[in-house]
C-alpha atoms as a PDB file:
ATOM      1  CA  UNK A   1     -64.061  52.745 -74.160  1.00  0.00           C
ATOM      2  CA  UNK A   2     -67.568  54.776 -73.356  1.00  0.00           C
ATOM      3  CA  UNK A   3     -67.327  57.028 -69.994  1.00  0.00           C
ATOM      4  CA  UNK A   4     -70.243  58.293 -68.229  1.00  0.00           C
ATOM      5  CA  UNK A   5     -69.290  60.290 -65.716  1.00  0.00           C
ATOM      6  CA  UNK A   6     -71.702  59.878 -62.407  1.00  0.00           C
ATOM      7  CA  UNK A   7     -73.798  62.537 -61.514  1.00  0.00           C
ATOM      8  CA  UNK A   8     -73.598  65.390 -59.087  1.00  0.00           C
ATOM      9  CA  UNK A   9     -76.572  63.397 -56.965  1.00  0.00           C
ATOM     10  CA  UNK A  10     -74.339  60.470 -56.927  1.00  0.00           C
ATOM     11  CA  UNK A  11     -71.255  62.379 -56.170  1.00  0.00           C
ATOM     12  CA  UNK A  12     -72.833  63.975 -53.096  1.00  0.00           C
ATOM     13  CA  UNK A  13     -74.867  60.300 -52.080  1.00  0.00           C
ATOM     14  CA  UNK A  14     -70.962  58.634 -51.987  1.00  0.00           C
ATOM     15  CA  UNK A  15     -69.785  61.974 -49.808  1.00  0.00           C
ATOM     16  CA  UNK A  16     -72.560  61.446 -47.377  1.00  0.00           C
ATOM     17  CA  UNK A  17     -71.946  57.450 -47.404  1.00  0.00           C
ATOM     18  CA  UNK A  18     -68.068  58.307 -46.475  1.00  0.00           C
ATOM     19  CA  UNK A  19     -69.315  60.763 -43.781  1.00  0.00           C
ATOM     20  CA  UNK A  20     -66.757  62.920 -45.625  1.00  0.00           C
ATOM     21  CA  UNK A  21     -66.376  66.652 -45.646  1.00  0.00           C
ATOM     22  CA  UNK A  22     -66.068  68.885 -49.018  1.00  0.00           C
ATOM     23  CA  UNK A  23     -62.324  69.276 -48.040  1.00  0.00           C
ATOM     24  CA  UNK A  24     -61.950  65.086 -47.635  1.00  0.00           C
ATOM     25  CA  UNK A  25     -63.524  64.375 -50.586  1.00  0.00           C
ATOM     26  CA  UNK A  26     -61.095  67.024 -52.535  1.00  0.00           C
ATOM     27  CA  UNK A  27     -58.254  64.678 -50.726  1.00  0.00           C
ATOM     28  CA  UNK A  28     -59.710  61.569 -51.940  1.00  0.00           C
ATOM     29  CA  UNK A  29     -60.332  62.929 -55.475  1.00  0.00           C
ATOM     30  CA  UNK A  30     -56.700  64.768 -55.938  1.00  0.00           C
ATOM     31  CA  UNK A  31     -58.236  68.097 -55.740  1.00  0.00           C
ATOM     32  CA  UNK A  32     -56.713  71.108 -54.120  1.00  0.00           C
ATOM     33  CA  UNK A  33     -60.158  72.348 -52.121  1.00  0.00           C
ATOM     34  CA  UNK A  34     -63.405  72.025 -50.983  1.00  0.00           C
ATOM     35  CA  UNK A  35     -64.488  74.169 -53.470  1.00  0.00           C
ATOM     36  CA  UNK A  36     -63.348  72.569 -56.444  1.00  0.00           C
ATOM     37  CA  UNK A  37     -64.300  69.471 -55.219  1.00  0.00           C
ATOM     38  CA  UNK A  38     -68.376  70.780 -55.126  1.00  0.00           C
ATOM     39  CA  UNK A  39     -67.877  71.770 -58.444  1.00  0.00           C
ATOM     40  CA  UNK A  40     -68.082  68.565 -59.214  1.00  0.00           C
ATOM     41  CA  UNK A  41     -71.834  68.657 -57.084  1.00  0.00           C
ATOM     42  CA  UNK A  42     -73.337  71.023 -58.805  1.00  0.00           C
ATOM     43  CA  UNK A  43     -75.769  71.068 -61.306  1.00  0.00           C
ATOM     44  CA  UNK A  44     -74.989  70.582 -65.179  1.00  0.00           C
ATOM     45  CA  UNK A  45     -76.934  73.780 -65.908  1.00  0.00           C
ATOM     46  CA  UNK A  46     -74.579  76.021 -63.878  1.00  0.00           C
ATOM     47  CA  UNK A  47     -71.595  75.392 -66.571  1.00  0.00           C
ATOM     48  CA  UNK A  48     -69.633  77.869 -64.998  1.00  0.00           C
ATOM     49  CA  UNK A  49     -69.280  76.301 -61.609  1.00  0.00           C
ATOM     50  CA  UNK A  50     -69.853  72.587 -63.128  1.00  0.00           C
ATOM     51  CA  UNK A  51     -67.438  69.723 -63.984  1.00  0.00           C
ATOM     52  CA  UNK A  52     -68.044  66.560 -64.542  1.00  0.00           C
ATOM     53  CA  UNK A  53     -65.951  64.043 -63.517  1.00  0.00           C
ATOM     54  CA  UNK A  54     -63.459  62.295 -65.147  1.00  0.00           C
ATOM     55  CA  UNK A  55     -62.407  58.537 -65.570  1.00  0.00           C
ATOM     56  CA  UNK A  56     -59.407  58.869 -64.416  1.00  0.00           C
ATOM     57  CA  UNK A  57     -60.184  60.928 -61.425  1.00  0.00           C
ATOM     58  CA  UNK A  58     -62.890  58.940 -60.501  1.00  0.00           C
ATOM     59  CA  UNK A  59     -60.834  55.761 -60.884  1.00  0.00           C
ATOM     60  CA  UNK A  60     -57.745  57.120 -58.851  1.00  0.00           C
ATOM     61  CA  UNK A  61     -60.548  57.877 -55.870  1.00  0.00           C
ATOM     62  CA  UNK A  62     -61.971  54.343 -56.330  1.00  0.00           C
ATOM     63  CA  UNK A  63     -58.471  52.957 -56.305  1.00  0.00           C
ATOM     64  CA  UNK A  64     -57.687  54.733 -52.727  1.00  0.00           C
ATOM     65  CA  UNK A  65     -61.002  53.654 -51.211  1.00  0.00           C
ATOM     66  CA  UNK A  66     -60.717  50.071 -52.416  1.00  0.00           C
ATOM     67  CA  UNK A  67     -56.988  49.179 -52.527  1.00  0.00           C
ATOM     68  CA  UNK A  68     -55.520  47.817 -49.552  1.00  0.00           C
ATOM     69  CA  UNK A  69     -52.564  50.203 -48.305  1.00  0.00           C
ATOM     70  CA  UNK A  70     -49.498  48.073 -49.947  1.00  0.00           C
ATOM     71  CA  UNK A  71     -50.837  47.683 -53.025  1.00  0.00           C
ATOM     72  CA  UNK A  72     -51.353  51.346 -53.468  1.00  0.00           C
ATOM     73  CA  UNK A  73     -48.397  52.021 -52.606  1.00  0.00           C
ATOM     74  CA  UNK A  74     -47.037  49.216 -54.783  1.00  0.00           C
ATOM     75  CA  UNK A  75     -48.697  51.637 -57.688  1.00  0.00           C
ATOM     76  CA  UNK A  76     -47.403  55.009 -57.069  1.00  0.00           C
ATOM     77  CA  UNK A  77     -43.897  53.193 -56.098  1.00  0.00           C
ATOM     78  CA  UNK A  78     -44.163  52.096 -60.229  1.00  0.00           C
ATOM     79  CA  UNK A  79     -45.525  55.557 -61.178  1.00  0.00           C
ATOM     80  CA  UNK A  80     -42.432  56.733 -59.392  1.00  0.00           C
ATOM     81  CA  UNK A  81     -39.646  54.094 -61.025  1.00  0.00           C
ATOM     82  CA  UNK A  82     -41.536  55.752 -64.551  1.00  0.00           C
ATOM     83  CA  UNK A  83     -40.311  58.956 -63.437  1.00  0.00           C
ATOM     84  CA  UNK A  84     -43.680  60.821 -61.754  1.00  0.00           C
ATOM     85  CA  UNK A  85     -43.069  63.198 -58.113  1.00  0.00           C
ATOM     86  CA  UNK A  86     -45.975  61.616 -56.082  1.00  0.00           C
ATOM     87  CA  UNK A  87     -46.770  63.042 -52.614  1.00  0.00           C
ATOM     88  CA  UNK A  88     -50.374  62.563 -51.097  1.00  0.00           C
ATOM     89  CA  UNK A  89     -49.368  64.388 -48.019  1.00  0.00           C
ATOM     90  CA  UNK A  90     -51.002  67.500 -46.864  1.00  0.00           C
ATOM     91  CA  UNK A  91     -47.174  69.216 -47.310  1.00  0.00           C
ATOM     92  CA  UNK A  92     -46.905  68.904 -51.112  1.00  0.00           C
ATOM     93  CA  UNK A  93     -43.015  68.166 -50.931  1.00  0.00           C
ATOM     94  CA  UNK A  94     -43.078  65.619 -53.620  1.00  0.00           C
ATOM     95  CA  UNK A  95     -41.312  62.178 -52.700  1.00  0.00           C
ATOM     96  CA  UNK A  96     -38.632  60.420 -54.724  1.00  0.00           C
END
């Protein structure tokens, strides 16, 4: 498999297309702020602010964005029969 992450232009051209806010996008991502989620938008040559993005972040984003509700649920309801604590709720308490 060959990755490319997208860039921090095209990271903040899909925030603007959402009409999101720093703090939705870290939501949508699986980030825990606003801040870490512009790390992500800023510039390769600032490595100690910068990340790029990865796959699997990227693809779990995707995923919410293009999924209808019952089949991501359908998902995480698997990812939970395998074992994983998944809560995407603003309280954290993980659900079973």
């Amino acid at each position: 498999m060959k990755y490319k992450p997208p860039s921090p232009e095209d990271l903040v051209r899909l925030k603007e297309a959402l009409g999101y806010s720093s703090a939705q996008m870290a939501d949508l991502f699986g980030v825990a702020t606003g801040r870490q989620w512009r790390r992500y938008t800023s510039k390769p040559e600032d490595p100690t602010n910068h990340r790029d993005m990865s796959l699997q972040m990227l693809f779990f984003a995707t995923a919410r964005l293009e999924l209808d509700q019952d089949t991501f649920e359908r998902i995480l309801d698997r990812m939970r029969a395998y074992g994983a604590h998944v809560d995407l709720s603003a309280d954290g308490n993980p659900q079973q």
